[in-house]
PDB file of N, CA and C in Angstrom:
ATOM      1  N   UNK A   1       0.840  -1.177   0.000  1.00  0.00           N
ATOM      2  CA  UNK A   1       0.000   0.000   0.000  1.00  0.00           C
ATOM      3  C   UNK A   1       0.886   1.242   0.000  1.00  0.00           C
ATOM      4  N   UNK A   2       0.994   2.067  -0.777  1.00  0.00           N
ATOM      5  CA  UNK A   2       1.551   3.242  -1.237  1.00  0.00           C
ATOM      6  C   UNK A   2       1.203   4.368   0.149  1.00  0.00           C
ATOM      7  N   UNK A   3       2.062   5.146   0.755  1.00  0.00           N
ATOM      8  CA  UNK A   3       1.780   5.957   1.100  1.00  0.00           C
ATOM      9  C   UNK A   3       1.952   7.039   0.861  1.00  0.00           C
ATOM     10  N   UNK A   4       0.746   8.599   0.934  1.00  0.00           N
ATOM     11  CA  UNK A   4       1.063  10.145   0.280  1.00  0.00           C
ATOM     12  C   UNK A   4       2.210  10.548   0.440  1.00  0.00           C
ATOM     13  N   UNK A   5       2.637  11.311  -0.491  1.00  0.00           N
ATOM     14  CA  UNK A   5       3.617  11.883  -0.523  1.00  0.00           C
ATOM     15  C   UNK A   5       4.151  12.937   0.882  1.00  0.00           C
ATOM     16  N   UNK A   6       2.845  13.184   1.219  1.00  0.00           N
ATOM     17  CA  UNK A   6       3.380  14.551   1.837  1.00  0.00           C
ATOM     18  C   UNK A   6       3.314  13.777   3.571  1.00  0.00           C
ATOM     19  N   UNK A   7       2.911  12.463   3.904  1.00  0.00           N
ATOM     20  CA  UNK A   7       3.313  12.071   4.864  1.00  0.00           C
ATOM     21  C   UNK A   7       4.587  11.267   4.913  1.00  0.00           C
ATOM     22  N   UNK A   8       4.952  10.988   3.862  1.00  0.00           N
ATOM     23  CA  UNK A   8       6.257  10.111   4.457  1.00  0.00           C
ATOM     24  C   UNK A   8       7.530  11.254   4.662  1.00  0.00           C
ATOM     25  N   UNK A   9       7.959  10.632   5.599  1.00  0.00           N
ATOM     26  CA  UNK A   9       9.546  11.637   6.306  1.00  0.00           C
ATOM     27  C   UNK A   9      10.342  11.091   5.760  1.00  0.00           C
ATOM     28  N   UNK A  10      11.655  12.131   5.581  1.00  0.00           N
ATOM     29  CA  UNK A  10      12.744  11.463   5.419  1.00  0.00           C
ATOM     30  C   UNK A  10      13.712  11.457   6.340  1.00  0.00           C
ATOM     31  N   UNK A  11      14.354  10.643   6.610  1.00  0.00           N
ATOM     32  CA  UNK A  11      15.596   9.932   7.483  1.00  0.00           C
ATOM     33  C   UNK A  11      16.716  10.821   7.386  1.00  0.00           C
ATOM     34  N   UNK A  12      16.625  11.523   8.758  1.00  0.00           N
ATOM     35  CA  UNK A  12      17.894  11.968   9.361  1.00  0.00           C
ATOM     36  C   UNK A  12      18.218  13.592   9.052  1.00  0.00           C
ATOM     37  N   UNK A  13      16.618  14.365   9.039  1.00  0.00           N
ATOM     38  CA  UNK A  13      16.473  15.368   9.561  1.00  0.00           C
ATOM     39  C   UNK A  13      16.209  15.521  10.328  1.00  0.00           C
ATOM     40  N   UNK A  14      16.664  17.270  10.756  1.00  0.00           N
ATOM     41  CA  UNK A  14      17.168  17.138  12.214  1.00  0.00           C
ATOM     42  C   UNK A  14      15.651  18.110  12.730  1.00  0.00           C
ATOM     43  N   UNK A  15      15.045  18.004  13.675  1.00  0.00           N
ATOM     44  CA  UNK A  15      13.750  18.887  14.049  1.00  0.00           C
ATOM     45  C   UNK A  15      13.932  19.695  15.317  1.00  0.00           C
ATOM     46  N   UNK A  16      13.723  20.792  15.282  1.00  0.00           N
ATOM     47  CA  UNK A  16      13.638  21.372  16.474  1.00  0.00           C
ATOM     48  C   UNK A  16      12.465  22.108  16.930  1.00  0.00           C
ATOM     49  N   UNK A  17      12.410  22.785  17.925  1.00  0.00           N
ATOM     50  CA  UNK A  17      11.574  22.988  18.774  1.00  0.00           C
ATOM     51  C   UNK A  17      11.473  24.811  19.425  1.00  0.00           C
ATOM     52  N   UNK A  18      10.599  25.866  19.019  1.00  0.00           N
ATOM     53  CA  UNK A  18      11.575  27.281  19.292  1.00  0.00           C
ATOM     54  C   UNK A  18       9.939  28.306  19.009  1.00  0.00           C
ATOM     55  N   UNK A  19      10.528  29.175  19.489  1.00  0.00           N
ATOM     56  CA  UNK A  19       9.160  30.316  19.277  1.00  0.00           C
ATOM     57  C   UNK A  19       9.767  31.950  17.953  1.00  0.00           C
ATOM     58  N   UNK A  20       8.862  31.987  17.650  1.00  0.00           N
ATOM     59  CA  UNK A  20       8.640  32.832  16.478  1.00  0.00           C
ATOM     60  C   UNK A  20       8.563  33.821  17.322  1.00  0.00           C
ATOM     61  N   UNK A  21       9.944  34.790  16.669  1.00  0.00           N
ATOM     62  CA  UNK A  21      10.224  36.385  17.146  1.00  0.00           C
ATOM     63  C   UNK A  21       9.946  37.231  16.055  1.00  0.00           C
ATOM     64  N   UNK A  22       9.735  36.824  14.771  1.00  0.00           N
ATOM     65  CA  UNK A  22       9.985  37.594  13.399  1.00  0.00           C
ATOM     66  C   UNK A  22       9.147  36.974  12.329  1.00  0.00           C
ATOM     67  N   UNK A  23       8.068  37.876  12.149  1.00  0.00           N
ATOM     68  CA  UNK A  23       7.066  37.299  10.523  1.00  0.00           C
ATOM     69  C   UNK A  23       7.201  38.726   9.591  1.00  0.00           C
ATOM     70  N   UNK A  24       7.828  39.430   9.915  1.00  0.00           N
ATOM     71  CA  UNK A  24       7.996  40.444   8.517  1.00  0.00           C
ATOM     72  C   UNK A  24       8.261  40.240   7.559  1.00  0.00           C
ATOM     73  N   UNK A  25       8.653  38.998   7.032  1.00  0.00           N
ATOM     74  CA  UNK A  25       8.834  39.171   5.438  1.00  0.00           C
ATOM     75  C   UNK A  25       7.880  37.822   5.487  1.00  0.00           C
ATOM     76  N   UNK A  26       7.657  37.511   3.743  1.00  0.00           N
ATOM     77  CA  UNK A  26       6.565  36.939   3.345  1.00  0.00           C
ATOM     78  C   UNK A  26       7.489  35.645   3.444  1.00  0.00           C
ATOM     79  N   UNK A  27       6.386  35.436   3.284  1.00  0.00           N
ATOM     80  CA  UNK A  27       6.869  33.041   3.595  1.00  0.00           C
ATOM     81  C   UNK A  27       8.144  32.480   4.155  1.00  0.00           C
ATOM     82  N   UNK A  28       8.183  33.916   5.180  1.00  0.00           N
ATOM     83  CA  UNK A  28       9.555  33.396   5.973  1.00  0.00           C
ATOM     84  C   UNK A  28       9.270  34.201   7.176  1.00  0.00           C
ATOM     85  N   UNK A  29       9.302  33.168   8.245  1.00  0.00           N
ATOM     86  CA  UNK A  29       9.332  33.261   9.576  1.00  0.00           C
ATOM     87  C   UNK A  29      11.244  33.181  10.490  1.00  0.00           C
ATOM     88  N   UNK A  30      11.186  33.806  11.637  1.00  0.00           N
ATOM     89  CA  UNK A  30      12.466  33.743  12.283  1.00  0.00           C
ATOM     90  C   UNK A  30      11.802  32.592  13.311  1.00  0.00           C
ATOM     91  N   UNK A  31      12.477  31.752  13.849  1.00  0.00           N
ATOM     92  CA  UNK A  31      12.490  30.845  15.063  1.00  0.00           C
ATOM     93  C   UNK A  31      13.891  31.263  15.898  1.00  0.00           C
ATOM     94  N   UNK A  32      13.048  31.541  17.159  1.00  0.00           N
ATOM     95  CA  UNK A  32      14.453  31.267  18.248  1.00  0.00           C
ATOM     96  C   UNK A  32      14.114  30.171  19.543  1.00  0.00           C
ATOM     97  N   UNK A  33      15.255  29.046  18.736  1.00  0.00           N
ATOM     98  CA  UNK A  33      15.360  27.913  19.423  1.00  0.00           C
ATOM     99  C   UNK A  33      16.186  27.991  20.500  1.00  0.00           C
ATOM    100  N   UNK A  34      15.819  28.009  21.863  1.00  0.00           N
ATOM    101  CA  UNK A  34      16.691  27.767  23.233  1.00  0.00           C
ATOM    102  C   UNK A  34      17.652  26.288  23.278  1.00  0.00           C
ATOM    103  N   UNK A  35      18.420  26.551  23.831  1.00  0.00           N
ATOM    104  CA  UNK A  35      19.269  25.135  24.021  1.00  0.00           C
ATOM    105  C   UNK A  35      19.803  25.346  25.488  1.00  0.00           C
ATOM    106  N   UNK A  36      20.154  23.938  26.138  1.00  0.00           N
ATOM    107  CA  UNK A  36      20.395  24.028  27.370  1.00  0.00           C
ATOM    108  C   UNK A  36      21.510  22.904  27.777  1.00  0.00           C
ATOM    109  N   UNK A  37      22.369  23.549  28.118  1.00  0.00           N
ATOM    110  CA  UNK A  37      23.864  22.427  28.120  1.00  0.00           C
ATOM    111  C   UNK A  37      24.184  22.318  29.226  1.00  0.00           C
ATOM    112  N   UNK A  38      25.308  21.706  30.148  1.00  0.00           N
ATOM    113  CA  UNK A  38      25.803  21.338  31.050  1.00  0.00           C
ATOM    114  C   UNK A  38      27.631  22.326  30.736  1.00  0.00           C
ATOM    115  N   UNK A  39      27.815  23.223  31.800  1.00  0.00           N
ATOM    116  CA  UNK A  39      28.980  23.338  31.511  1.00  0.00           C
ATOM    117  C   UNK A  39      30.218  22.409  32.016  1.00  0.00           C
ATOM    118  N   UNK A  40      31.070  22.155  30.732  1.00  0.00           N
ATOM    119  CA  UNK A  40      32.007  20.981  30.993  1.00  0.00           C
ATOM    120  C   UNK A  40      32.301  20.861  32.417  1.00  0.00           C
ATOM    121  N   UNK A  41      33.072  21.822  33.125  1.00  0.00           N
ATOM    122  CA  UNK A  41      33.671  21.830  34.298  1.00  0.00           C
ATOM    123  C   UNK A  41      33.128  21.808  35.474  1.00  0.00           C
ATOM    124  N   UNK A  42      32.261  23.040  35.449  1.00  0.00           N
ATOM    125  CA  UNK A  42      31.490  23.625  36.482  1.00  0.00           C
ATOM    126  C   UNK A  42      29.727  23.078  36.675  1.00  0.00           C
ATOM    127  N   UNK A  43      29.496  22.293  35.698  1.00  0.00           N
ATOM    128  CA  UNK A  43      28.034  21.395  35.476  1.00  0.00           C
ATOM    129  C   UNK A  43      26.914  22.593  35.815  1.00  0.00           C
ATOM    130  N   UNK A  44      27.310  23.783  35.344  1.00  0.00           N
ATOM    131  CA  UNK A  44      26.253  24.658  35.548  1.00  0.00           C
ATOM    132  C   UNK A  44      25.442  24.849  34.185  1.00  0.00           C
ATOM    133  N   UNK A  45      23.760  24.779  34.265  1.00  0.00           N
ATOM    134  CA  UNK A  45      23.357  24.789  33.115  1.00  0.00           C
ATOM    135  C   UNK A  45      23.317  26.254  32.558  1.00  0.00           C
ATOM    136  N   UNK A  46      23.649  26.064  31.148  1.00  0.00           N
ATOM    137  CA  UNK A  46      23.854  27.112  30.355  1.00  0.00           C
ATOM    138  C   UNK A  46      23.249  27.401  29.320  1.00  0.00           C
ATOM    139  N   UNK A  47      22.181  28.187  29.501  1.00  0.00           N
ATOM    140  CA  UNK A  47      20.886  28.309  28.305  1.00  0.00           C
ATOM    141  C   UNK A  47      21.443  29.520  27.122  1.00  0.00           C
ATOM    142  N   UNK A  48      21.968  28.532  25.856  1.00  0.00           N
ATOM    143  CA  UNK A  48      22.260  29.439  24.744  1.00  0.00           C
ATOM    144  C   UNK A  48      20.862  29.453  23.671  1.00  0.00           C
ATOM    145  N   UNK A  49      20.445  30.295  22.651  1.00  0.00           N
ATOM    146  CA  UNK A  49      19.694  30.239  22.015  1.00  0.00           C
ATOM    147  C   UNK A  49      19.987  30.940  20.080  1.00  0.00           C
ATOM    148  N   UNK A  50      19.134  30.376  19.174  1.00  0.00           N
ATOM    149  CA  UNK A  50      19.882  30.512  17.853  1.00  0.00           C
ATOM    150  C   UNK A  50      18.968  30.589  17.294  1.00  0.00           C
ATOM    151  N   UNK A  51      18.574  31.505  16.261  1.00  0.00           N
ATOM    152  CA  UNK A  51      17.073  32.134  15.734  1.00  0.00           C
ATOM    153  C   UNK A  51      17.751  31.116  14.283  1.00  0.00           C
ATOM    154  N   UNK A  52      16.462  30.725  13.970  1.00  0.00           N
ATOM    155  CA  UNK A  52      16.904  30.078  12.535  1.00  0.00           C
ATOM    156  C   UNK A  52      15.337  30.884  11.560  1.00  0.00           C
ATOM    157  N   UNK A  53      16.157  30.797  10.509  1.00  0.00           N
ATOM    158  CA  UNK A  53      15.024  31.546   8.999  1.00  0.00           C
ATOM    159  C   UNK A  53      14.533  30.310   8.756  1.00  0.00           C
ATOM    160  N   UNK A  54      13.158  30.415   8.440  1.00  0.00           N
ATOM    161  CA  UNK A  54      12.255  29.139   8.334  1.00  0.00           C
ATOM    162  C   UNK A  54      11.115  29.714   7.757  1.00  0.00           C
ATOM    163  N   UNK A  55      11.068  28.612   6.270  1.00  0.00           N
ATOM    164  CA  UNK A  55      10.110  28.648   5.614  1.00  0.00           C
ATOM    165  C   UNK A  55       8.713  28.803   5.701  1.00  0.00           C
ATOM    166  N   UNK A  56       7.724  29.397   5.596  1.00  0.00           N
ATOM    167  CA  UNK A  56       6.530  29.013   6.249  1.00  0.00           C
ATOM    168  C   UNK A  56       5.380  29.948   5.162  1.00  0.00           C
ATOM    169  N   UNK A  57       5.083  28.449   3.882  1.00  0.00           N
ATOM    170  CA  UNK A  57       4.788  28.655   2.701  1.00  0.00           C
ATOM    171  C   UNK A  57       3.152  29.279   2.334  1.00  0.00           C
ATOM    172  N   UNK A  58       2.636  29.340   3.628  1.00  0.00           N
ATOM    173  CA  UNK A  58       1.263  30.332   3.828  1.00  0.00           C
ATOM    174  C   UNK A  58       1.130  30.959   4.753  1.00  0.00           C
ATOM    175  N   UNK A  59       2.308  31.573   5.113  1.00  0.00           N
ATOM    176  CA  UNK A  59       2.344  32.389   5.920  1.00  0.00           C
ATOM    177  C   UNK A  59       1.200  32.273   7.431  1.00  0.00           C
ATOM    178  N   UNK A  60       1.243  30.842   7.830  1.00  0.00           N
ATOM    179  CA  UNK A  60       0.555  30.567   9.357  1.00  0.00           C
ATOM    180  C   UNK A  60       0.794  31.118  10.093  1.00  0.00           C
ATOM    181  N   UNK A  61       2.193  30.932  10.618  1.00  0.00           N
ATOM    182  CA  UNK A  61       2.632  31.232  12.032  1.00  0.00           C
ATOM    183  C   UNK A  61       2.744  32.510  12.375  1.00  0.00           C
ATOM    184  N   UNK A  62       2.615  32.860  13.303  1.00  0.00           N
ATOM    185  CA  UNK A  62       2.195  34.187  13.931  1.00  0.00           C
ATOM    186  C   UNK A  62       3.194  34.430  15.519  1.00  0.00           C
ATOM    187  N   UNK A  63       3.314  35.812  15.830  1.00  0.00           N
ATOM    188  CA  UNK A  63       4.204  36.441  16.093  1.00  0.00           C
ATOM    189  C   UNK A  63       3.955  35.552  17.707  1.00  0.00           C
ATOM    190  N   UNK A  64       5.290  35.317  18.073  1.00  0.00           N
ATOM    191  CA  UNK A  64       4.777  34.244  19.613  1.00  0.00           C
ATOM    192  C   UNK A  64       4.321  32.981  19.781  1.00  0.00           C
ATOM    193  N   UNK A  65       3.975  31.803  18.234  1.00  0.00           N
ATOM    194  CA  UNK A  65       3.397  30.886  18.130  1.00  0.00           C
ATOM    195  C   UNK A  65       5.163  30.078  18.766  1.00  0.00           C
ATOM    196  N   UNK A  66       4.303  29.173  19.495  1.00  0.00           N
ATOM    197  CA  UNK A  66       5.579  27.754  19.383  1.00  0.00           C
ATOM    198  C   UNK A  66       5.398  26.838  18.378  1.00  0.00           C
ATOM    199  N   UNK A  67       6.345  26.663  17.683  1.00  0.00           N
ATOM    200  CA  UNK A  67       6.563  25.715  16.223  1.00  0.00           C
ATOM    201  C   UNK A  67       7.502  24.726  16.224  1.00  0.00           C
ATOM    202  N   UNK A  68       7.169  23.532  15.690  1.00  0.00           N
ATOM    203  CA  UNK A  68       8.081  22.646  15.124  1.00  0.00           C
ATOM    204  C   UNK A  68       8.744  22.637  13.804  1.00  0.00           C
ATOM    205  N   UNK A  69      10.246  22.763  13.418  1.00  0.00           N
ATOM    206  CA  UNK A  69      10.830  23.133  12.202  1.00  0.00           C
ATOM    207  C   UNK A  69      11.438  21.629  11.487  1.00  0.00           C
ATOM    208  N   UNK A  70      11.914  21.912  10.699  1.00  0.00           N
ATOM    209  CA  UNK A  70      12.942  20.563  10.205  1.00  0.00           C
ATOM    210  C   UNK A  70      13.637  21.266   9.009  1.00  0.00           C
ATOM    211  N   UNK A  71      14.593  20.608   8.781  1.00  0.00           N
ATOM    212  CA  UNK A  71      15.786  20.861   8.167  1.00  0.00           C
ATOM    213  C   UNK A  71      15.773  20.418   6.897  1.00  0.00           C
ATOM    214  N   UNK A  72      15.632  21.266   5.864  1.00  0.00           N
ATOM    215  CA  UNK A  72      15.870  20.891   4.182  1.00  0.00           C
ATOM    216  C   UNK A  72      16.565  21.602   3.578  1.00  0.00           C
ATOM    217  N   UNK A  73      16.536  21.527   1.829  1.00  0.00           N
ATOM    218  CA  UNK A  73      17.507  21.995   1.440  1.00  0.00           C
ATOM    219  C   UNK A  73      17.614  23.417   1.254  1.00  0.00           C
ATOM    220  N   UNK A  74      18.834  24.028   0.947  1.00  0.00           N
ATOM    221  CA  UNK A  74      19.016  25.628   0.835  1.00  0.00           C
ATOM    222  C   UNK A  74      17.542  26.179   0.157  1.00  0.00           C
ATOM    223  N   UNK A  75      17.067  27.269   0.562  1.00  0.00           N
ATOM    224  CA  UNK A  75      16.104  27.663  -0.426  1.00  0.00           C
ATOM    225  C   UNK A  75      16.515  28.898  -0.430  1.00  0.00           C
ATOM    226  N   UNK A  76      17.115  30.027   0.044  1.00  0.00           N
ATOM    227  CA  UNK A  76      17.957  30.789  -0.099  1.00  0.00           C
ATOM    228  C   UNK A  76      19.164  31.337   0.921  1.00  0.00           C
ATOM    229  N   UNK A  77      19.393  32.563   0.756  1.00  0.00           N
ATOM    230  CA  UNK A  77      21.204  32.541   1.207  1.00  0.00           C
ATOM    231  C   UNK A  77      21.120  32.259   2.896  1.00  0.00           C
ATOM    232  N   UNK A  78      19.882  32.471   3.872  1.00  0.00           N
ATOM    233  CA  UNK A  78      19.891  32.136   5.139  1.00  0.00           C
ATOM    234  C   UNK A  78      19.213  30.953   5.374  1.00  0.00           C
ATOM    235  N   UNK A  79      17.648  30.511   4.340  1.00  0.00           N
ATOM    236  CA  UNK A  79      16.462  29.622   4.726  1.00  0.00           C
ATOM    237  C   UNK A  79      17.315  27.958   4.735  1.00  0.00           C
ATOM    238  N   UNK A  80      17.423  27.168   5.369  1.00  0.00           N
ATOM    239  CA  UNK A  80      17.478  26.237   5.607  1.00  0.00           C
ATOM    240  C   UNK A  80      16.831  25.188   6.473  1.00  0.00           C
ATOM    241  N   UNK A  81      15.236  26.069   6.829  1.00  0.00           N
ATOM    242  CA  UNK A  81      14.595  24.862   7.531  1.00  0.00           C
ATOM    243  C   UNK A  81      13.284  25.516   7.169  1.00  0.00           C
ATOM    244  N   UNK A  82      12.342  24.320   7.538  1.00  0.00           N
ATOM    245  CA  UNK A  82      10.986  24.911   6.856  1.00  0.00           C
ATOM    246  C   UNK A  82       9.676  24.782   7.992  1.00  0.00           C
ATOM    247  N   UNK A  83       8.733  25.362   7.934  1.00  0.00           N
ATOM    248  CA  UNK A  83       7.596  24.961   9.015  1.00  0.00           C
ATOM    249  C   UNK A  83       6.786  23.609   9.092  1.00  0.00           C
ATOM    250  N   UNK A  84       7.073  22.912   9.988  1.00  0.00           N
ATOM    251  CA  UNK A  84       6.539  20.884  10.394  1.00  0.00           C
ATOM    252  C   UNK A  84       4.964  21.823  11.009  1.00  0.00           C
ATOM    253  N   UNK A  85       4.984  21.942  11.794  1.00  0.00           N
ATOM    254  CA  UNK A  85       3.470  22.525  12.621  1.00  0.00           C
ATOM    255  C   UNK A  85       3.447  23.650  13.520  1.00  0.00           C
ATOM    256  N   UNK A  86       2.051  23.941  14.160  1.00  0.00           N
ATOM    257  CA  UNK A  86       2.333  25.133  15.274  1.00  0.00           C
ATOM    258  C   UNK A  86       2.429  24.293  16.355  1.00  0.00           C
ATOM    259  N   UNK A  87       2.723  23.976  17.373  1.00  0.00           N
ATOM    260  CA  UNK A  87       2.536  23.397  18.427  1.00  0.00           C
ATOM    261  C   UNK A  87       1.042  23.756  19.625  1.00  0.00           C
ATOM    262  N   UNK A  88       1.627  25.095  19.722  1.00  0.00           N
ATOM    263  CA  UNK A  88       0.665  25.892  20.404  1.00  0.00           C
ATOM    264  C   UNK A  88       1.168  27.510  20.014  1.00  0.00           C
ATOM    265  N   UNK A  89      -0.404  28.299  19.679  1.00  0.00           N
ATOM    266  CA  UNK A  89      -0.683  29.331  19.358  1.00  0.00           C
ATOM    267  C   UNK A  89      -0.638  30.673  20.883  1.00  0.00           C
ATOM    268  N   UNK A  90       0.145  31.647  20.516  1.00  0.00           N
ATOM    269  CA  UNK A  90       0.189  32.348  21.265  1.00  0.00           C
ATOM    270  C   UNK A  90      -1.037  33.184  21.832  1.00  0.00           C
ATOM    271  N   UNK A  91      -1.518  33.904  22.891  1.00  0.00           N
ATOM    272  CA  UNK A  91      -2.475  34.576  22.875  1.00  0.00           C
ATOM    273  C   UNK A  91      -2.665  35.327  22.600  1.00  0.00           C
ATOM    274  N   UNK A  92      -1.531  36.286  21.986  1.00  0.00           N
ATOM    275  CA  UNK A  92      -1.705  37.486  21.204  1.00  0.00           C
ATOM    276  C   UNK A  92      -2.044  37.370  20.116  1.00  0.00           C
ATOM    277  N   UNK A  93      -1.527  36.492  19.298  1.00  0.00           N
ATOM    278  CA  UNK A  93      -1.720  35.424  17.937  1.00  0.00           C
ATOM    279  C   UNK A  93      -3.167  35.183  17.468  1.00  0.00           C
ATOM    280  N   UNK A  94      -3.845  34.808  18.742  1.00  0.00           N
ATOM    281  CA  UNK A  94      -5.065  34.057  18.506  1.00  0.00           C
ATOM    282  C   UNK A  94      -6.099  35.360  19.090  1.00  0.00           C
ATOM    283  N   UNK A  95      -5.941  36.206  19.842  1.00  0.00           N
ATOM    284  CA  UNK A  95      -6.636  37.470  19.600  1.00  0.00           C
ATOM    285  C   UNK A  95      -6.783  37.996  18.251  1.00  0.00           C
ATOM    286  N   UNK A  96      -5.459  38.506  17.275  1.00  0.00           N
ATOM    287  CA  UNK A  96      -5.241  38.809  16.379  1.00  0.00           C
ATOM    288  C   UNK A  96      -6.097  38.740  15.275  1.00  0.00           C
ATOM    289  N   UNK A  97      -5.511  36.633  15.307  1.00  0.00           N
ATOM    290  CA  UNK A  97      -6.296  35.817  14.384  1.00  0.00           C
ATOM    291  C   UNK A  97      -7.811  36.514  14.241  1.00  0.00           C
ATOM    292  N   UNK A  98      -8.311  35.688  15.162  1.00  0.00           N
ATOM    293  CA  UNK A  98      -9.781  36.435  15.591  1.00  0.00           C
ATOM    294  C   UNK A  98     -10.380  37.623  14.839  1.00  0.00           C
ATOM    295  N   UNK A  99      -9.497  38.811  15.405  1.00  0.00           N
ATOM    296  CA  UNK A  99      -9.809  40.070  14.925  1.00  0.00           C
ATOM    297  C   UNK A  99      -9.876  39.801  13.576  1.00  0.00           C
ATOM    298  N   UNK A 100      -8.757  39.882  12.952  1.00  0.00           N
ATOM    299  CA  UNK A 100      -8.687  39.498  11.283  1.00  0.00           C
ATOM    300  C   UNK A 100     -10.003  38.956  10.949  1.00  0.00           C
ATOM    301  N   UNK A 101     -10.233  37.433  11.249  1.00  0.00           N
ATOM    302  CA  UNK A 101     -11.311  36.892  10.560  1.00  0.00           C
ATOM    303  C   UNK A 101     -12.731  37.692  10.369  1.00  0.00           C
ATOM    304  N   UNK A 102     -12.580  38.597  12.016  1.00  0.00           N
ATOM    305  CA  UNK A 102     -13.798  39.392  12.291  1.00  0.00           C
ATOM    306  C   UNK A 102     -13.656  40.300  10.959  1.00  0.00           C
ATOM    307  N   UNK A 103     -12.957  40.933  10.877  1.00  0.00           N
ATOM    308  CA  UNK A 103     -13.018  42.164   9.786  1.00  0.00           C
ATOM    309  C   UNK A 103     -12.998  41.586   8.593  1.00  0.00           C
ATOM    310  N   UNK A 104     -12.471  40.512   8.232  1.00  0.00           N
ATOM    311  CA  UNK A 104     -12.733  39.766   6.821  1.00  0.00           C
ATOM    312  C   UNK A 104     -14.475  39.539   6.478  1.00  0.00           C
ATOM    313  N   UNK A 105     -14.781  38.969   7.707  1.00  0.00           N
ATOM    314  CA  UNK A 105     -16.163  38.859   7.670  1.00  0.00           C
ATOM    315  C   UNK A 105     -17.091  39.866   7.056  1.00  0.00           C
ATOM    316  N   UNK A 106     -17.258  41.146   7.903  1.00  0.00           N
ATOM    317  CA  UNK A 106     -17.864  42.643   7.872  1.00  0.00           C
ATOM    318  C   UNK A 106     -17.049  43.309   6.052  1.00  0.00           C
ATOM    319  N   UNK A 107     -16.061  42.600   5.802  1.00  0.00           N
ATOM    320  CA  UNK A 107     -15.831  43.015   4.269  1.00  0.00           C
ATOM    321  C   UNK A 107     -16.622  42.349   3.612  1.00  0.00           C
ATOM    322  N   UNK A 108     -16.823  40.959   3.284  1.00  0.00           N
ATOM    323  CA  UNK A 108     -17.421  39.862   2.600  1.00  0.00           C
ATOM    324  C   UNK A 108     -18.993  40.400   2.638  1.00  0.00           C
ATOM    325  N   UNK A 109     -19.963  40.610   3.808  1.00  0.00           N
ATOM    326  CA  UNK A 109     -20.849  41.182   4.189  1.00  0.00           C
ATOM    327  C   UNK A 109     -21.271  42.353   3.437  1.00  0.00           C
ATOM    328  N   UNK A 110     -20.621  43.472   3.632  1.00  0.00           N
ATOM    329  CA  UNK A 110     -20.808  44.346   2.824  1.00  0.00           C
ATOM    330  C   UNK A 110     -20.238  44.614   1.518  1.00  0.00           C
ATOM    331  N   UNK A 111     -20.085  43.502   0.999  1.00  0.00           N
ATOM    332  CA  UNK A 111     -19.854  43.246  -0.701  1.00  0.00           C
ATOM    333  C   UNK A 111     -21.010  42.588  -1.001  1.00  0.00           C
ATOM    334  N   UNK A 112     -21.767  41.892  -0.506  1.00  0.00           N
ATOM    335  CA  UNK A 112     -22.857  41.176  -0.739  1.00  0.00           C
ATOM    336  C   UNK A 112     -24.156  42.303  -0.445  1.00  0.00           C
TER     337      UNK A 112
END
């Protein structure tokens, strides 16, 4: 049995885990992924963090959403990972959302 295209994964990309600081440009979102290490010597944890450019080809994700990314090929001189899902939607996000749809509505409405 054949499975869709757009569910099968491929082997030995890498996925991470990070919140959206940056949707100003079109079909590209910023992620800043936290990381949390052990320092060699002193075993004190050490929270570094690394914004990655990430694809996000209908422009979903929204300013504060937590997202899951994964890693493909160059698509230009920074993009190297693309949008997997939202995880969870921020509340500013989903106010927003809201609003938007509201005023889309009251346009549609008074075109009719």
């Amino acid at each position: 049995m054949a499975t869709p295209v757009a569910e099968t994964k491929k082997a030995g990309r890498a996925t991470k885990v990070g919140e959206v600081v940056s949707t100003k440009m079109n079909k590209t979102i910023v992620v800043k992924v936290d990381m949390k290490k052990a320092h060699p010597l002193y075993r004190r944890v050490i929270t570094s963090s690394k914004r990655f450019h990430v694809h996000d080809e209908e422009n979903k994700a929204l300013l504060g959403d937590v997202v899951r990314i994964e890693e493909t090929r160059p698509m230009s001189k920074l993009k190297r990972w693309r949008l997997l899902d939202i995880i969870r939607r921020s509340a500013l996000a989903a106010a927003n959302d809201a609003a938007h749809k509201a005023e889309k509505k009251e346009k549609r409405e008074q075109a009719s």
